[in-house]
C-alpha atoms as a PDB file:
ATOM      1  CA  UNK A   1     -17.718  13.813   3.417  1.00  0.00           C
ATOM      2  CA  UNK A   2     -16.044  16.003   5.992  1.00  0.00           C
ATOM      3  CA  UNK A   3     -14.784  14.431   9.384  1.00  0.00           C
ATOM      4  CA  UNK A   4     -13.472  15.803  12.197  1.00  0.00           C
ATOM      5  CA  UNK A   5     -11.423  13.417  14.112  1.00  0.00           C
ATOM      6  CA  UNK A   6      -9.687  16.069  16.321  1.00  0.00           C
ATOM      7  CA  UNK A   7      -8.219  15.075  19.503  1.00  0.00           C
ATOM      8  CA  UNK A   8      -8.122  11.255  18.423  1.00  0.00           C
ATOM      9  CA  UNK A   9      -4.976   9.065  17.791  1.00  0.00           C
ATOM     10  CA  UNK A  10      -5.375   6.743  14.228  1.00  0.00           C
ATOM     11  CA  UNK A  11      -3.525   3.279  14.046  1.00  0.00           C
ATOM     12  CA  UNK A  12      -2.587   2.761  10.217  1.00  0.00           C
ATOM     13  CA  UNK A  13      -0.887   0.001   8.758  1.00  0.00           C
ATOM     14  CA  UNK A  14       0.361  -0.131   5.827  1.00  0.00           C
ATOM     15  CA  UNK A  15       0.903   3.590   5.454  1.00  0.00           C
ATOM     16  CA  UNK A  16       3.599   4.216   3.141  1.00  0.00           C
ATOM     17  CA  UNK A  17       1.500   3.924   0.074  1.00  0.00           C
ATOM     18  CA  UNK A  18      -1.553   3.145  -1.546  1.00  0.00           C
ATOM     19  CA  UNK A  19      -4.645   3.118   0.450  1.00  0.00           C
ATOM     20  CA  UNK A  20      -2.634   3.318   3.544  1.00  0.00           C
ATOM     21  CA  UNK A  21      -0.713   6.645   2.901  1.00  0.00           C
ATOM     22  CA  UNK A  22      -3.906   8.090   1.185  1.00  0.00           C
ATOM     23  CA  UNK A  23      -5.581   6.980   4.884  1.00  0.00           C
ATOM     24  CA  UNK A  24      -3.112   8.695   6.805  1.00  0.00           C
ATOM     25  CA  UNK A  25      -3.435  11.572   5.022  1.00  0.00           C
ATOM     26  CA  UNK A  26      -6.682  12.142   5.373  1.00  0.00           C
ATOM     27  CA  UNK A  27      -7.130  11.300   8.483  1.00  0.00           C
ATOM     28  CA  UNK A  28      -4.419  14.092   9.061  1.00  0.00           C
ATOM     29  CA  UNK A  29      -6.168  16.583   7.318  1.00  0.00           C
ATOM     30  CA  UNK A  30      -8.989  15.411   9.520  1.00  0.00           C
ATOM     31  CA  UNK A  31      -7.060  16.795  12.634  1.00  0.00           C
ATOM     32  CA  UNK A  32      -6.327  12.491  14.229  1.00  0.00           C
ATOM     33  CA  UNK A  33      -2.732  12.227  15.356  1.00  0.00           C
ATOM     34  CA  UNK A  34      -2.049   9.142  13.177  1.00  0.00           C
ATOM     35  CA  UNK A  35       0.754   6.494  14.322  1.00  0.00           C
ATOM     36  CA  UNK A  36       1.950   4.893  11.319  1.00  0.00           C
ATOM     37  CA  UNK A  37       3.385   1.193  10.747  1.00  0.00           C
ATOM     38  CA  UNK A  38       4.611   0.174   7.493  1.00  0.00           C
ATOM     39  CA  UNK A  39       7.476  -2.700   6.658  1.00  0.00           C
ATOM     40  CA  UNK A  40       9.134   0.538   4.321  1.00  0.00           C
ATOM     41  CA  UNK A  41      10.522   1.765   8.019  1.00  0.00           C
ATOM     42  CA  UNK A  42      11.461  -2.325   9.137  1.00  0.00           C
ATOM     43  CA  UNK A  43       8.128  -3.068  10.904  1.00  0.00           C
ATOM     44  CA  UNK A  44       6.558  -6.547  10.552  1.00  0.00           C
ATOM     45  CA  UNK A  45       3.317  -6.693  11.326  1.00  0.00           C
ATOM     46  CA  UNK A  46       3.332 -10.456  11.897  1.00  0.00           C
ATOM     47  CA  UNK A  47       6.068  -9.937  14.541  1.00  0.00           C
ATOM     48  CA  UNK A  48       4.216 -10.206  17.898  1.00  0.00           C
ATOM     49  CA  UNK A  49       7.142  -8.811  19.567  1.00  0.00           C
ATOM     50  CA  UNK A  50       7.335  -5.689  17.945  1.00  0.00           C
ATOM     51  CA  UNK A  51       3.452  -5.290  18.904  1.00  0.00           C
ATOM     52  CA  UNK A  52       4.105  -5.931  22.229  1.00  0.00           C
ATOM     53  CA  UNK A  53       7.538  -3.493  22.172  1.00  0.00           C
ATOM     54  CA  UNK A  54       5.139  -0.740  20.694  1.00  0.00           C
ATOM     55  CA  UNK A  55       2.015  -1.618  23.110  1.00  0.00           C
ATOM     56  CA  UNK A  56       2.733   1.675  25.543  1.00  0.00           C
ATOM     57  CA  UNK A  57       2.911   3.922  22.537  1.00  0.00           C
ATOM     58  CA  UNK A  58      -0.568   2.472  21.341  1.00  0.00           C
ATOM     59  CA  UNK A  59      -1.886   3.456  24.727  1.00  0.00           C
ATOM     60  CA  UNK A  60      -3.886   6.351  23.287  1.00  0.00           C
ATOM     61  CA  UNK A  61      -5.629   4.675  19.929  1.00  0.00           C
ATOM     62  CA  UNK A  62      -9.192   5.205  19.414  1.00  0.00           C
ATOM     63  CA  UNK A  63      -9.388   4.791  15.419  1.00  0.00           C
ATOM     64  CA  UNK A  64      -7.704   1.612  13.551  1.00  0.00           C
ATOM     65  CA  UNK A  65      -7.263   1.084  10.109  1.00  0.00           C
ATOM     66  CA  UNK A  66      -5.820  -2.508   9.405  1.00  0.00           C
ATOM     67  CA  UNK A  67      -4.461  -2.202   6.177  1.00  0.00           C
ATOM     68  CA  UNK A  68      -1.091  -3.626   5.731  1.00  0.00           C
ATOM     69  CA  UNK A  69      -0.918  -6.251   3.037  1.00  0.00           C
ATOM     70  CA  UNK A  70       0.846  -7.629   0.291  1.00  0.00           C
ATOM     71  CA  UNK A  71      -0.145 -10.108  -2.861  1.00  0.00           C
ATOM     72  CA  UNK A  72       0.520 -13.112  -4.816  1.00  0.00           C
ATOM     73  CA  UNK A  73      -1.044 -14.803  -8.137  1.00  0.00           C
ATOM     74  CA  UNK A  74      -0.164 -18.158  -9.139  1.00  0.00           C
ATOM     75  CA  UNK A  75      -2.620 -21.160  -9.837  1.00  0.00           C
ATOM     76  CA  UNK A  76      -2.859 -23.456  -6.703  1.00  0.00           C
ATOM     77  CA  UNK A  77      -0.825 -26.150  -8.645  1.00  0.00           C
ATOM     78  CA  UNK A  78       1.967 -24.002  -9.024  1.00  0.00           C
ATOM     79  CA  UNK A  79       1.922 -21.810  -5.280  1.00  0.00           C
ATOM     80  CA  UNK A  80       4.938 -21.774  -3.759  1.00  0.00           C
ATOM     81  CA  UNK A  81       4.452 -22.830  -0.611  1.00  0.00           C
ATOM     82  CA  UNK A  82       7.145 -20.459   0.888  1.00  0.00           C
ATOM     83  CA  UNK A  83       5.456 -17.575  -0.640  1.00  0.00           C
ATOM     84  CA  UNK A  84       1.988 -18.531   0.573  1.00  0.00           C
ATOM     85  CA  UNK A  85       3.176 -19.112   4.510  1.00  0.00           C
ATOM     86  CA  UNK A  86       4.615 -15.421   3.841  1.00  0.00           C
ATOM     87  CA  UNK A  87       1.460 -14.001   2.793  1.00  0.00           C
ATOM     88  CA  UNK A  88      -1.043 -15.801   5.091  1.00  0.00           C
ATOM     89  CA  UNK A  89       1.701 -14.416   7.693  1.00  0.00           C
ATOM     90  CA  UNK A  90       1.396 -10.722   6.528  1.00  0.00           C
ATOM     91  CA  UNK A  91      -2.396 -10.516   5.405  1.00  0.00           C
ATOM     92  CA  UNK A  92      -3.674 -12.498   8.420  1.00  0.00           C
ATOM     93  CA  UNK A  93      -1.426 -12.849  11.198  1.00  0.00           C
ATOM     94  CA  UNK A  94      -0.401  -9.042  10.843  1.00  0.00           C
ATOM     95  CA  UNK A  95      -4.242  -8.144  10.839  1.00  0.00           C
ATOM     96  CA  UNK A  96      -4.752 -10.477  13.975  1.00  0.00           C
ATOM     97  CA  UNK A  97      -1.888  -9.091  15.694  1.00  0.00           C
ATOM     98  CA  UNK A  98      -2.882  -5.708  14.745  1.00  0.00           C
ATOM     99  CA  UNK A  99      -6.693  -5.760  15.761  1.00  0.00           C
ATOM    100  CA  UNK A 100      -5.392  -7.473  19.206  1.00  0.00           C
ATOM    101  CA  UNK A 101      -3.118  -4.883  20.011  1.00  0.00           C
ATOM    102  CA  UNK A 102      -5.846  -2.098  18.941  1.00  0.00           C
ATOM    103  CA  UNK A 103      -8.777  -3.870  20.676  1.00  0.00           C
ATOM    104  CA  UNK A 104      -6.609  -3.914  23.974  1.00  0.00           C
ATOM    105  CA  UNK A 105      -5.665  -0.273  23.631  1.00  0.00           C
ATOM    106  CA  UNK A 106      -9.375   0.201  23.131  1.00  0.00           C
ATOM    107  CA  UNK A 107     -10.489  -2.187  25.951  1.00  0.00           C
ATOM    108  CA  UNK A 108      -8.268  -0.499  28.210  1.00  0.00           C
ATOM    109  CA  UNK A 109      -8.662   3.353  28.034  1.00  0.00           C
ATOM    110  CA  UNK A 110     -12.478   3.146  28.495  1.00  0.00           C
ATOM    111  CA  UNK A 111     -13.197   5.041  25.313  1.00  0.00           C
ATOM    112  CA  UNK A 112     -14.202   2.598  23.120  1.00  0.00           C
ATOM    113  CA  UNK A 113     -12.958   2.899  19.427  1.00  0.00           C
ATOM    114  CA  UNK A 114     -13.471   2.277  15.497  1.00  0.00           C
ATOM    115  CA  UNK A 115     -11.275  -0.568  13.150  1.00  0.00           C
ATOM    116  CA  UNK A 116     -11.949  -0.834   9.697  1.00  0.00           C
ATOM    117  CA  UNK A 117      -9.852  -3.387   8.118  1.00  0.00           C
ATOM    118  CA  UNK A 118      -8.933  -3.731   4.754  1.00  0.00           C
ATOM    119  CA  UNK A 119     -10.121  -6.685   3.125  1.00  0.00           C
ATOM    120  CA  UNK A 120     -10.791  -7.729  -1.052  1.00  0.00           C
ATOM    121  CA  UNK A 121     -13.590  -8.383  -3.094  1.00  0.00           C
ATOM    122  CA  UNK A 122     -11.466 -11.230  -3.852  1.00  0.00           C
ATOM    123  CA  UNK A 123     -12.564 -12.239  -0.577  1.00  0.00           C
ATOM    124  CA  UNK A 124     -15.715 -12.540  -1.668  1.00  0.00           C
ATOM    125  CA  UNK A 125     -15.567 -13.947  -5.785  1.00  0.00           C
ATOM    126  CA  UNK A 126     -13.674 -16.401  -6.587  1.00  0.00           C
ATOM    127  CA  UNK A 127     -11.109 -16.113  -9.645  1.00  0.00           C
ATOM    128  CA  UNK A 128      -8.132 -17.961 -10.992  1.00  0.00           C
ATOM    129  CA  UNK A 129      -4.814 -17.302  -9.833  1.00  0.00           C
ATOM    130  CA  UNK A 130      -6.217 -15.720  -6.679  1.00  0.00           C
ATOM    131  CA  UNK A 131      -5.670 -18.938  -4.134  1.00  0.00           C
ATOM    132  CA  UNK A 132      -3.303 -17.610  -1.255  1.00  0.00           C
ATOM    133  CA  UNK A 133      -4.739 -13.983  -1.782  1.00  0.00           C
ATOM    134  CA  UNK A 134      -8.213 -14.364  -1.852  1.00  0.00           C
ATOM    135  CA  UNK A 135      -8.005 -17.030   1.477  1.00  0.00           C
ATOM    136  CA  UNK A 136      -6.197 -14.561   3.443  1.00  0.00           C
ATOM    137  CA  UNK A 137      -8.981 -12.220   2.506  1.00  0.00           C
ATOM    138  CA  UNK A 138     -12.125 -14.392   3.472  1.00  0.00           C
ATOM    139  CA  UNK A 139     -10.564 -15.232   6.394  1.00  0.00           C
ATOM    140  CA  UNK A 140     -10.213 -11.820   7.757  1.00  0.00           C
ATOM    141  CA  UNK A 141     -13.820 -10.641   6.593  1.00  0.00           C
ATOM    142  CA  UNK A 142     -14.685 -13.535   8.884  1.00  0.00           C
ATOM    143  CA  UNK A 143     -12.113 -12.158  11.804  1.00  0.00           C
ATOM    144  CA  UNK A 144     -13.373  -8.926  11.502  1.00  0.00           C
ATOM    145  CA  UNK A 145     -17.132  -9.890  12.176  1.00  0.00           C
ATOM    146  CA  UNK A 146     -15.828 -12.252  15.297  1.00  0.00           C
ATOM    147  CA  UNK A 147     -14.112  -8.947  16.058  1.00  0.00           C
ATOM    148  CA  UNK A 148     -17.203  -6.912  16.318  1.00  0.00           C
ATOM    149  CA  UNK A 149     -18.913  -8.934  18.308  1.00  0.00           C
ATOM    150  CA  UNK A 150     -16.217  -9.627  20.628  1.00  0.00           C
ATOM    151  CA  UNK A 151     -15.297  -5.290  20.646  1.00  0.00           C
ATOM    152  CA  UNK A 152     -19.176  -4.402  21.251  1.00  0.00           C
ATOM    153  CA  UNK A 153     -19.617  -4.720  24.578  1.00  0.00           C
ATOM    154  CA  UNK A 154     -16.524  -2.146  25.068  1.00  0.00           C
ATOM    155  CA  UNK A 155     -17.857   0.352  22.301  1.00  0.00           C
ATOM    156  CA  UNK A 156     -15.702  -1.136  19.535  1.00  0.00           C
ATOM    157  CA  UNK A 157     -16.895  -0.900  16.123  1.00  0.00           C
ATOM    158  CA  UNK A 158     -14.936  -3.611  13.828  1.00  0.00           C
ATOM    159  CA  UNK A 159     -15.932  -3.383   9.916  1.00  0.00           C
ATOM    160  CA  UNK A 160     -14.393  -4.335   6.587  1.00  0.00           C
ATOM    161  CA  UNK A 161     -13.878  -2.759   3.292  1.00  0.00           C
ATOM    162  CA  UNK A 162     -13.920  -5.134   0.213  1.00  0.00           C
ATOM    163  CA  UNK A 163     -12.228  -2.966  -2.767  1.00  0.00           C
ATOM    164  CA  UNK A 164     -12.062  -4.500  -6.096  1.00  0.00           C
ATOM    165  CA  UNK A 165      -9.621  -2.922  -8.231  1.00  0.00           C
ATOM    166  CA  UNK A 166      -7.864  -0.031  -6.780  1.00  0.00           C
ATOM    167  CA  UNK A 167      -4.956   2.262  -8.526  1.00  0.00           C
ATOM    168  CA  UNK A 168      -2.364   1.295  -5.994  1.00  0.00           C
ATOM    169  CA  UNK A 169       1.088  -0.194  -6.589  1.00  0.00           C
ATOM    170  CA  UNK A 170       0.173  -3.196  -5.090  1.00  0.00           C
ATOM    171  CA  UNK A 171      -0.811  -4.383  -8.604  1.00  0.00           C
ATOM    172  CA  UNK A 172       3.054  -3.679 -10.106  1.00  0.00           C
ATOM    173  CA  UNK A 173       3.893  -6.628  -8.309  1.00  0.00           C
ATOM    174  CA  UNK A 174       1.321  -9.082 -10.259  1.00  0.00           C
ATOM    175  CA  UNK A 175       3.010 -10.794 -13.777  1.00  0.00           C
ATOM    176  CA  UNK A 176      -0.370 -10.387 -15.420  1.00  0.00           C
ATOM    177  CA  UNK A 177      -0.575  -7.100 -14.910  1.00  0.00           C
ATOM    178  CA  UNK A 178       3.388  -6.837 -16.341  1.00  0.00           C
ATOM    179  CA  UNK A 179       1.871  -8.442 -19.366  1.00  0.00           C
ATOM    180  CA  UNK A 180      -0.700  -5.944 -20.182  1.00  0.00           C
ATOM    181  CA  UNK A 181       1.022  -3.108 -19.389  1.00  0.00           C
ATOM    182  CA  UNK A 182       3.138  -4.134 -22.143  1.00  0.00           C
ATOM    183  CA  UNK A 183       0.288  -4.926 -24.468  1.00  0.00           C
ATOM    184  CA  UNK A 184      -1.046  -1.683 -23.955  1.00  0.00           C
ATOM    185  CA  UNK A 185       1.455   0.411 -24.031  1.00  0.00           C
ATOM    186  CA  UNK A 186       1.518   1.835 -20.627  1.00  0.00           C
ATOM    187  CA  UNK A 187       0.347   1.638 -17.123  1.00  0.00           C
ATOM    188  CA  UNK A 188      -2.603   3.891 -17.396  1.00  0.00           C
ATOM    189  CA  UNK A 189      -3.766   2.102 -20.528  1.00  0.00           C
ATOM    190  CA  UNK A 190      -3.476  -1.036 -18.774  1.00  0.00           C
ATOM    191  CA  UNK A 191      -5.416   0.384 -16.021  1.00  0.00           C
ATOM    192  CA  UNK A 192      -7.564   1.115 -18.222  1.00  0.00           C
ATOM    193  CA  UNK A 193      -8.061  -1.520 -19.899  1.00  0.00           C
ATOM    194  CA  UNK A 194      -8.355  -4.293 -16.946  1.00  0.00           C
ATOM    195  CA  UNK A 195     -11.157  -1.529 -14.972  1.00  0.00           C
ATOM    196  CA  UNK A 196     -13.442  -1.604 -18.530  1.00  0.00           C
ATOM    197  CA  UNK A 197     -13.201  -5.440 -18.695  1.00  0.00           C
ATOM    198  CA  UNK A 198     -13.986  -5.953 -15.125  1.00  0.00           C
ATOM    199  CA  UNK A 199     -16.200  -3.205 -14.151  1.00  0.00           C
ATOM    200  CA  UNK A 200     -20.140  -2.396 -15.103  1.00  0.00           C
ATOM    201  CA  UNK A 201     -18.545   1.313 -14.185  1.00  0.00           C
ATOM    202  CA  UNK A 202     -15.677   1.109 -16.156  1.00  0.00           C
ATOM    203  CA  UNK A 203     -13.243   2.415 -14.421  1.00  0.00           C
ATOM    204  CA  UNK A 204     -11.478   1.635 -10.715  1.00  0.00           C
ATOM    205  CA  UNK A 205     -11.425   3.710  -7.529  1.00  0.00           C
ATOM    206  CA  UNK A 206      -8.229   5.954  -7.181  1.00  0.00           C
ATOM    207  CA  UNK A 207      -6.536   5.107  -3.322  1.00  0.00           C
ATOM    208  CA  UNK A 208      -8.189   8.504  -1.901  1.00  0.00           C
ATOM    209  CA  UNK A 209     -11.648   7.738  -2.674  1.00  0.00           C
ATOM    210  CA  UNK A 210     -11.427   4.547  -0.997  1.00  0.00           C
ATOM    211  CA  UNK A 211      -9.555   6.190   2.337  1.00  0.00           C
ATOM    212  CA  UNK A 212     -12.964   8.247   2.436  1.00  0.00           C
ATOM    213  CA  UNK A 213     -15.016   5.265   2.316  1.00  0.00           C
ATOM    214  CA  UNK A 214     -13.006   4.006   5.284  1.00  0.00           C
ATOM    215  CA  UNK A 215     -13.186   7.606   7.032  1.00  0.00           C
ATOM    216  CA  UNK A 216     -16.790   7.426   6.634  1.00  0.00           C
ATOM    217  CA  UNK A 217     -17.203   3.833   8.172  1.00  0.00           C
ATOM    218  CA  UNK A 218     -14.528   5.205  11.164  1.00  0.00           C
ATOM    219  CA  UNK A 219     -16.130   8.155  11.903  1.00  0.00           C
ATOM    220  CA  UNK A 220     -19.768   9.058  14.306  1.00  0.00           C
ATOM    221  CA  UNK A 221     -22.006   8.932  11.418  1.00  0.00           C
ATOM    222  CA  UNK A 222     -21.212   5.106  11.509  1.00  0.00           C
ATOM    223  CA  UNK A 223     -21.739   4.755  15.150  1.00  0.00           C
ATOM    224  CA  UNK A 224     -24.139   1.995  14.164  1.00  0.00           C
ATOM    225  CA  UNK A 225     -22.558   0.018  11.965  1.00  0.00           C
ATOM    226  CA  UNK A 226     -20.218  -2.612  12.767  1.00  0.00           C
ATOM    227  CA  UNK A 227     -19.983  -6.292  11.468  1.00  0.00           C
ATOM    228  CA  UNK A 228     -20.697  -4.980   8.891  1.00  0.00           C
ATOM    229  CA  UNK A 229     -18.274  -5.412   5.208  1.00  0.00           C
ATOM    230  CA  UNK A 230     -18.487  -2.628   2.695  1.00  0.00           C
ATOM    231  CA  UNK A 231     -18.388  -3.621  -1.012  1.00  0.00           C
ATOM    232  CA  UNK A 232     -16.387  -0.971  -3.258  1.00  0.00           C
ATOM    233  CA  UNK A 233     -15.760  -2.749  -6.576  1.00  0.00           C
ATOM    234  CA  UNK A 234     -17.726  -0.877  -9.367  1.00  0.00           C
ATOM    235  CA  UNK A 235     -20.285  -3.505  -9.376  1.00  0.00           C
ATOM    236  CA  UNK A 236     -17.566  -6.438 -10.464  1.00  0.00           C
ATOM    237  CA  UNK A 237     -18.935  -9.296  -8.338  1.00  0.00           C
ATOM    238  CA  UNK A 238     -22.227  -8.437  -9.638  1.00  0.00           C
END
């Protein structure tokens, strides 16, 4: 799918790598001047001040993708409660904070706008070891609904994607996934591997094909879709 968002400025969180960076990139290529936020260069998302510091530069923002995030896997016996504040703080409060400070760009220039946030099919199905992750996940699919009702009546579409498994690095940080990479030899073979036993297709979606599925819900051939959550998981919650 080819878009042309020319002439229009792109929030991105999250943009240093993974879905993020393969976002910003095409929305690049796309011709959108894209304003990036990632905790690589010291932003916190959950920070309202630094929202608030960056509000004037966010002035122009028509397009949103709320993407930042970061994971945890532990049994809910054994969460640390630490580590779950930390994520609830980054996966929720940093997509609150960063749809509010959208939505009032949005609100304010007149233009209306498009958010797609990125949410988890683990969300959506429930599965061991997913506790803090999955809960941060539910709850924004249900913020970004109250989102699109609230941004309607100023033009604001608000919609979700719900990946499953995704080639990003965000999985390097999971001990399971340690384990099998070990079993199988590699990181590709433990791709592998995991996408076969999860997937009626076999196989997971590579971070660019899912930054087109969120340029396709951002751009005018959406323009009447919003509330609306996008399942992308190679039929795993089938």
């Amino acid at each position: 799918m080819d878009s042309d968002f020319s002439g229009r400025t792109a929030l991105v969180t999250g943009d240093a790598s993974g879905i993020g960076l393969a976002v910003a990139n095409a929305l690049r290529a796309a011709g959108a001047m894209v304003i990036g936020i990632d905790r690589s260069r010291g932003d916190d998302v959950a920070d309202p001040d630094m929202w608030l510091e960056r509000a004037d530069s966010l002035a122009a923002v028509d397009l949103a993708v709320v993407n930042a995030g970061i994971s945890d896997a532990a049994p809910i016996v054994d969460i640390d409660f630490m580590a779950w504040r930390r994520l609830l703080a980054v996966n929720l409060d940093g997509a609150m904070l960063s749809l509010q400070a959208a939505m009032r760009a949005m609100t304010a220039h007149g233009r209306g706008g498009a958010i797609v946030t990125t949410a988890s099919i683990s969300g959506i199905k429930a599965e061991p070891g997913t506790g803090a992750y999955g809960a941060s996940k539910a709850a924004l699919i249900q913020l970004t609904k109250v989102a699109a009702k609230e941004g309607a009546p100023h033009g604001i579409r608000v919609n979700a994607i719900a990946p499953g498994g995704v080639d990003t690095p965000i999985w390097d940080d999971m001990p399971f996934f340690t384990d099998l990479i070990a079993s199988e030899g590699s990181r590709d073979a433990a791709m592998t591997a995991m996408a076969r036993m999860a997937t009626p297709l076999g196989r997971y979606a590579t971070a660019e094909e899912t930054a087109a599925q969120i340029l396709f819900l951002l751009s005018d051939a959406a323009a009447t879709i919003t509330g609306s959550v996008l399942t992308s998981d190679g039929g795993y919650s089938l």
